[in-house]
PDB file of N, CA and C in Angstrom:
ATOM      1  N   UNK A   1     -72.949 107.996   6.799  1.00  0.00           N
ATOM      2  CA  UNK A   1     -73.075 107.750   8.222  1.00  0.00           C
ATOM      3  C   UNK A   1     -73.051 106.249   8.464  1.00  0.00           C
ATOM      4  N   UNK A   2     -72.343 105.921   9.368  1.00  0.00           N
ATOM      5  CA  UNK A   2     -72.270 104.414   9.703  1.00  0.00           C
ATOM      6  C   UNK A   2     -73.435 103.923  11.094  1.00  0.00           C
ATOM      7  N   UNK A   3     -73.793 102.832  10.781  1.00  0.00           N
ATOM      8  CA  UNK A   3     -74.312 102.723  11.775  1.00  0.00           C
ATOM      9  C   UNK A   3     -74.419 100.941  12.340  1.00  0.00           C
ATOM     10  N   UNK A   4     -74.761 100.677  13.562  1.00  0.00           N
ATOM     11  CA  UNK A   4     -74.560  99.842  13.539  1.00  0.00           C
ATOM     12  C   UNK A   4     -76.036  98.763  14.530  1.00  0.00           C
ATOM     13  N   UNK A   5     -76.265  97.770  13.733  1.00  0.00           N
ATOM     14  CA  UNK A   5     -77.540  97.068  14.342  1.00  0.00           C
ATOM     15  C   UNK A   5     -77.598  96.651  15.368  1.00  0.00           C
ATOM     16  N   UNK A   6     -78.506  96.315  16.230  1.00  0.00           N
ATOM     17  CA  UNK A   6     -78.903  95.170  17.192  1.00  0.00           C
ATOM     18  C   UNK A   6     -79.887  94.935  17.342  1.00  0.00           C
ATOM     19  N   UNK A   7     -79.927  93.096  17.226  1.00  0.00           N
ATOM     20  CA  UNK A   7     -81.516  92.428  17.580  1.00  0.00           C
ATOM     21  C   UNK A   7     -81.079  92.128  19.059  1.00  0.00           C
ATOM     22  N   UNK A   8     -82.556  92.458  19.920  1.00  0.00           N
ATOM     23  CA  UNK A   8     -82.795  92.197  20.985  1.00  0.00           C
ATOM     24  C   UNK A   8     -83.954  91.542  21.298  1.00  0.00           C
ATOM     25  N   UNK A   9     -83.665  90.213  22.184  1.00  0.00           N
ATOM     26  CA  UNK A   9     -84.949  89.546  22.621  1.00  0.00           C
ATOM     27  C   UNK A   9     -85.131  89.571  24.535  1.00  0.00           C
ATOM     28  N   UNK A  10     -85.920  89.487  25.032  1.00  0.00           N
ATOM     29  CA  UNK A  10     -85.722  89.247  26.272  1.00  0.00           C
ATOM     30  C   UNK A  10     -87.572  88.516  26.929  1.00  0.00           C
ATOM     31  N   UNK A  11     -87.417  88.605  27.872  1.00  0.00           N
ATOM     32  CA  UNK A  11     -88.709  88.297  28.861  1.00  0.00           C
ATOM     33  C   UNK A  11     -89.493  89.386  29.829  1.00  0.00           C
ATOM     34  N   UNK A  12     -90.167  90.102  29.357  1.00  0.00           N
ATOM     35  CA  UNK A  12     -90.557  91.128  30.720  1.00  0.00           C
ATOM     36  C   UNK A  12     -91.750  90.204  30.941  1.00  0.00           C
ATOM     37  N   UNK A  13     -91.648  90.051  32.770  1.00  0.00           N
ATOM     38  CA  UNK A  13     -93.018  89.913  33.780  1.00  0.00           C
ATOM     39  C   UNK A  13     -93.770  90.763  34.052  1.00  0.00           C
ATOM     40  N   UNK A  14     -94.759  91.234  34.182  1.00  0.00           N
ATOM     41  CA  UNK A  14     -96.185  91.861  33.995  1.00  0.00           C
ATOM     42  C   UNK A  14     -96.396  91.732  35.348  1.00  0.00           C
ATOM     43  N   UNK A  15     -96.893  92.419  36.539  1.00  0.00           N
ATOM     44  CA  UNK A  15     -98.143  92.421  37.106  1.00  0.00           C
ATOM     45  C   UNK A  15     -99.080  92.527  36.980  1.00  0.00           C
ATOM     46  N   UNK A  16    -100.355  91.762  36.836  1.00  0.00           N
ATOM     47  CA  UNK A  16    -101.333  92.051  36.155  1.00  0.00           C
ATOM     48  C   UNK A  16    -102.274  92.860  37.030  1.00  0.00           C
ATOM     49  N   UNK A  17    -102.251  93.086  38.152  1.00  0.00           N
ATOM     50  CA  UNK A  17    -102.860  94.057  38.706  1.00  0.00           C
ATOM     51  C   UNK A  17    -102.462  95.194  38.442  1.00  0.00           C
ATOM     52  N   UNK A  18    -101.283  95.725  37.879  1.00  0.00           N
ATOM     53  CA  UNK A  18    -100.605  96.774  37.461  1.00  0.00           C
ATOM     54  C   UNK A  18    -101.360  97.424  36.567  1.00  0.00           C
ATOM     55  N   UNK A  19    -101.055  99.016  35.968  1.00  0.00           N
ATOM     56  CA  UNK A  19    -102.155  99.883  34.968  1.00  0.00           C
ATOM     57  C   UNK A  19    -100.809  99.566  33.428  1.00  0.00           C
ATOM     58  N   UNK A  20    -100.484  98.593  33.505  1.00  0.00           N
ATOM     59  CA  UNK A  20     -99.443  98.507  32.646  1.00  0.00           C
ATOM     60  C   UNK A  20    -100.402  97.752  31.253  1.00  0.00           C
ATOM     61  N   UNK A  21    -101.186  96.728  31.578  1.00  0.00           N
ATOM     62  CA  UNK A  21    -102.088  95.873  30.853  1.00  0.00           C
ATOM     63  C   UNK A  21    -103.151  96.696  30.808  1.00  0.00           C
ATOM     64  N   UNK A  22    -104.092  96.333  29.793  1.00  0.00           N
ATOM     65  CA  UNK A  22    -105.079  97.394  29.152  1.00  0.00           C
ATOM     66  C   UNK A  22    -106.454  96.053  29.915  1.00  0.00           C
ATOM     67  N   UNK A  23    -107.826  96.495  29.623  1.00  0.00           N
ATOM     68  CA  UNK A  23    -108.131  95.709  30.165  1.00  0.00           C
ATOM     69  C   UNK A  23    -108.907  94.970  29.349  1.00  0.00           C
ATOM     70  N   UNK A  24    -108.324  94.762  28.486  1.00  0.00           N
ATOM     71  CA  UNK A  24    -109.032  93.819  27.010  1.00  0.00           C
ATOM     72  C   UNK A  24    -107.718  92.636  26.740  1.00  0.00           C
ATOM     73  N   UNK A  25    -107.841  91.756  27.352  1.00  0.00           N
ATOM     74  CA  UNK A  25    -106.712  90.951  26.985  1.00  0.00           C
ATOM     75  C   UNK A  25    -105.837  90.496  26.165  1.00  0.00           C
ATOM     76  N   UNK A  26    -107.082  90.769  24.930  1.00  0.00           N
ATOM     77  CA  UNK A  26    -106.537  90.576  23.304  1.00  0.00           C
ATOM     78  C   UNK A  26    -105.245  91.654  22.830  1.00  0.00           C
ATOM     79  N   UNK A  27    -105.542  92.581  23.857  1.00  0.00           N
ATOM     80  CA  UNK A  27    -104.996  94.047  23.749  1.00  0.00           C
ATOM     81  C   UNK A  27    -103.364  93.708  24.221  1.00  0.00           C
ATOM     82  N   UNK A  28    -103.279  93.006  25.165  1.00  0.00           N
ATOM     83  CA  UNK A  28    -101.886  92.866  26.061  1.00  0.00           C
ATOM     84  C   UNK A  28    -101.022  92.802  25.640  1.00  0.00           C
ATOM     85  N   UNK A  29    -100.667  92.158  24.110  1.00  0.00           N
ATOM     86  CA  UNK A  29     -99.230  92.089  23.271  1.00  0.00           C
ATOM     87  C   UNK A  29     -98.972  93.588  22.976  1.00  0.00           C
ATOM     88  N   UNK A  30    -100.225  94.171  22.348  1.00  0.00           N
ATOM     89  CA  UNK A  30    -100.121  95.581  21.793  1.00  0.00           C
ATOM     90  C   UNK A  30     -99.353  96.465  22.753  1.00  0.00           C
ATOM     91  N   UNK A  31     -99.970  96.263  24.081  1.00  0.00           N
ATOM     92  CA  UNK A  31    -100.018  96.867  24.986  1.00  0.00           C
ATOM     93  C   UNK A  31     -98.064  96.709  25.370  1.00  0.00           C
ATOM     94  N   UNK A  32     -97.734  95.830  24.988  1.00  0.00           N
ATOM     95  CA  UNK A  32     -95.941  95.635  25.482  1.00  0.00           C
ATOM     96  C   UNK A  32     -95.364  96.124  24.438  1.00  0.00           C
ATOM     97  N   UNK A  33     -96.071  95.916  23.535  1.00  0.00           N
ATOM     98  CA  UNK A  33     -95.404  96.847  21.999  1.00  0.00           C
ATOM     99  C   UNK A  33     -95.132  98.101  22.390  1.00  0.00           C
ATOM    100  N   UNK A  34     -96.314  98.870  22.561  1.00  0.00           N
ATOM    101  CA  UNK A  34     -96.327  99.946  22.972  1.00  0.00           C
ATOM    102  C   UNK A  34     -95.298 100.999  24.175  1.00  0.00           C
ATOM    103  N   UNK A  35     -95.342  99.994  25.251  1.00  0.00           N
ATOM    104  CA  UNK A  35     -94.569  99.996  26.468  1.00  0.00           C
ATOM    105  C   UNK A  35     -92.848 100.094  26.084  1.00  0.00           C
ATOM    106  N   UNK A  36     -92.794  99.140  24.381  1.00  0.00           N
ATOM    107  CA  UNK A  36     -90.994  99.231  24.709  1.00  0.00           C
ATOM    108  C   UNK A  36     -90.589 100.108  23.549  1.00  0.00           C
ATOM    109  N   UNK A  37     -91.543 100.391  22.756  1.00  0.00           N
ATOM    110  CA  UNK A  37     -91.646 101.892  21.208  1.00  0.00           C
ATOM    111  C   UNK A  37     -91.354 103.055  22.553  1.00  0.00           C
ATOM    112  N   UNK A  38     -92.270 103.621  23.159  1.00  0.00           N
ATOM    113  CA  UNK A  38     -92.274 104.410  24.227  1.00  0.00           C
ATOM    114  C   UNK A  38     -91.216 104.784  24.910  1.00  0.00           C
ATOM    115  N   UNK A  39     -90.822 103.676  25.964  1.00  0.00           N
ATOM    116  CA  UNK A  39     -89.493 103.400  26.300  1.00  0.00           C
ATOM    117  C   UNK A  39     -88.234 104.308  25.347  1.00  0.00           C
ATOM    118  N   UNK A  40     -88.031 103.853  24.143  1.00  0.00           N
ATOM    119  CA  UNK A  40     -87.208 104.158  23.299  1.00  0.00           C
ATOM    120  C   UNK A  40     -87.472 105.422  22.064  1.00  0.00           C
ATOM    121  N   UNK A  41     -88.638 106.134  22.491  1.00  0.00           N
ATOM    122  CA  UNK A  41     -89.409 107.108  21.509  1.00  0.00           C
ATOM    123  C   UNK A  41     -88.128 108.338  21.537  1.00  0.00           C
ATOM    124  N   UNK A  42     -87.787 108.811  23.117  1.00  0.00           N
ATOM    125  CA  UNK A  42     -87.430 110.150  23.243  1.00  0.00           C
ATOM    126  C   UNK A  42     -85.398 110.071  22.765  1.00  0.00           C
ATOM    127  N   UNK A  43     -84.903 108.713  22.956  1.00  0.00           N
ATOM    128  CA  UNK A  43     -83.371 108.504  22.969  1.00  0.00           C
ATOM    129  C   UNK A  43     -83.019 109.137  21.655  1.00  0.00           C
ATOM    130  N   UNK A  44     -82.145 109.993  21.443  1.00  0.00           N
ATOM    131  CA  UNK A  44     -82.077 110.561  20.109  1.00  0.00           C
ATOM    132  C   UNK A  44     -80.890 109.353  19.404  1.00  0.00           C
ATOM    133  N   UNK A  45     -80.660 109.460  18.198  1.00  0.00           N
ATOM    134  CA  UNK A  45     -79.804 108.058  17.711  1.00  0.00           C
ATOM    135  C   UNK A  45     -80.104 107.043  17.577  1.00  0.00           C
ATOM    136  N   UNK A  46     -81.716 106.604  17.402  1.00  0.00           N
ATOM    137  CA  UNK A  46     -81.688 105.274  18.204  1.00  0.00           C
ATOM    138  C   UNK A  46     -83.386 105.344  16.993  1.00  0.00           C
ATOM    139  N   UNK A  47     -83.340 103.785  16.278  1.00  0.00           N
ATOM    140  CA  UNK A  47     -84.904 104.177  15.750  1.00  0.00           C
ATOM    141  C   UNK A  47     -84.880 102.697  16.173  1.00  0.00           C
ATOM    142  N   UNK A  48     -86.082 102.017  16.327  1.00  0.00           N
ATOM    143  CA  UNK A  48     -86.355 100.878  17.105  1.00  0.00           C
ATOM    144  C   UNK A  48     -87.159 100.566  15.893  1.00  0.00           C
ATOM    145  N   UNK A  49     -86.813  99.387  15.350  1.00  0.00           N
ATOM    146  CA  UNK A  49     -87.829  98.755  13.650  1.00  0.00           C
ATOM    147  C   UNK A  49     -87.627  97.325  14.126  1.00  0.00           C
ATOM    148  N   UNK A  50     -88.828  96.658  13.784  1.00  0.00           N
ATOM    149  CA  UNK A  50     -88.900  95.407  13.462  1.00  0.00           C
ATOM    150  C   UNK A  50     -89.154  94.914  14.926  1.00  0.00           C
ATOM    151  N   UNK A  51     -89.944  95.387  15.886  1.00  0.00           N
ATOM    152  CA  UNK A  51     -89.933  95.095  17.336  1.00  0.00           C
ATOM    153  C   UNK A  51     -91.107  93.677  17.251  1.00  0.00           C
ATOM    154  N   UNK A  52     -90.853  92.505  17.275  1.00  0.00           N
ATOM    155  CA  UNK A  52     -91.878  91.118  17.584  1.00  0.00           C
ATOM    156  C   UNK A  52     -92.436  90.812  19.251  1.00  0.00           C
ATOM    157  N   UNK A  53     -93.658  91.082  19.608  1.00  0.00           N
ATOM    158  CA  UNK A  53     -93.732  90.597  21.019  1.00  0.00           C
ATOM    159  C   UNK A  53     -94.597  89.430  20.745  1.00  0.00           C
ATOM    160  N   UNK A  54     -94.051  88.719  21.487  1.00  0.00           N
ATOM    161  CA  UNK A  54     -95.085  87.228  21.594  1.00  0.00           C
ATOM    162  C   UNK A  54     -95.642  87.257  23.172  1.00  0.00           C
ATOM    163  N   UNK A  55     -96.529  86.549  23.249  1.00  0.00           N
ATOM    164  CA  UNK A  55     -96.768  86.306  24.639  1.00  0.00           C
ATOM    165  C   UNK A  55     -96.451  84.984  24.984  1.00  0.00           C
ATOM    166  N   UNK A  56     -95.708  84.823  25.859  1.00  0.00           N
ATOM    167  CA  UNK A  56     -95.685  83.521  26.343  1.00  0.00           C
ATOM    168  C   UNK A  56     -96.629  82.997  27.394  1.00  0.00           C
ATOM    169  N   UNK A  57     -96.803  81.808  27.673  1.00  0.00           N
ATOM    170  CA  UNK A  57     -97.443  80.992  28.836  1.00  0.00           C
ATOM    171  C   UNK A  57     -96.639  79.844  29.917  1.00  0.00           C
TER     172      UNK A  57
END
Protein backbone atom coordinates (compact mmCIF):
# COMPACT_ATOMS: atom_id res chain seq x y z
CA UNK A 1 0.00 0.00 0.00
CA UNK A 2 1.37 3.38 -0.84
CA UNK A 3 0.91 6.12 1.05
CA UNK A 4 1.67 9.42 1.23
CA UNK A 5 2.78 12.09 4.20
CA UNK A 6 1.98 15.50 5.35
CA UNK A 7 3.40 17.83 8.00
CA UNK A 8 1.04 20.44 8.96
CA UNK A 9 1.56 23.57 11.03
CA UNK A 10 -0.88 26.38 11.47
CA UNK A 11 -2.30 29.00 14.23
CA UNK A 12 -5.77 28.37 15.80
CA UNK A 13 -7.30 31.49 18.00
CA UNK A 14 -9.10 30.40 21.07
CA UNK A 15 -11.86 32.27 22.71
CA UNK A 16 -11.21 32.00 25.99
CA UNK A 17 -14.56 32.43 27.21
CA UNK A 18 -15.39 29.53 24.99
CA UNK A 19 -15.95 25.63 26.67
CA UNK A 20 -13.10 24.87 24.23
CA UNK A 21 -10.22 25.60 27.12
CA UNK A 22 -10.35 23.45 30.21
CA UNK A 23 -10.15 25.50 33.20
CA UNK A 24 -6.68 24.67 34.45
CA UNK A 25 -4.44 26.59 32.24
CA UNK A 26 -1.56 24.26 32.42
CA UNK A 27 -4.18 22.04 30.74
CA UNK A 28 -4.70 24.36 27.46
CA UNK A 29 -1.95 22.84 25.10
CA UNK A 30 -3.44 19.36 26.02
CA UNK A 31 -6.59 20.68 25.58
CA UNK A 32 -5.71 21.73 21.51
CA UNK A 33 -4.05 18.40 21.27
CA UNK A 34 -7.00 16.92 22.00
CA UNK A 35 -9.35 19.26 19.92
CA UNK A 36 -7.25 18.41 16.55
CA UNK A 37 -6.71 14.09 17.44
CA UNK A 38 -10.66 14.45 17.71
CA UNK A 39 -11.17 16.50 14.78
CA UNK A 40 -9.38 13.75 12.76
CA UNK A 41 -10.38 10.49 15.03
CA UNK A 42 -13.57 9.46 12.80
CA UNK A 43 -11.86 10.26 8.84
CA UNK A 44 -11.17 6.73 7.75
CA UNK A 45 -7.52 6.73 5.80
CA UNK A 46 -6.08 9.14 7.71
CA UNK A 47 -3.86 8.34 11.18
CA UNK A 48 -2.63 11.70 12.60
CA UNK A 49 1.17 10.85 14.45
CA UNK A 50 3.56 13.15 15.64
CA UNK A 51 0.95 16.13 16.31
CA UNK A 52 3.40 19.22 18.35
CA UNK A 53 1.17 22.08 19.89
CA UNK A 54 3.01 24.94 21.29
CA UNK A 55 1.36 27.81 22.71
CA UNK A 56 2.21 30.94 21.55
CA UNK A 57 2.07 34.56 23.15
Amino acid sequence: MNKKRFSVTFVLDVEEDGNILSTVENHHVDDMCDLVRNTFHDIDDVTLDNLNVRERT
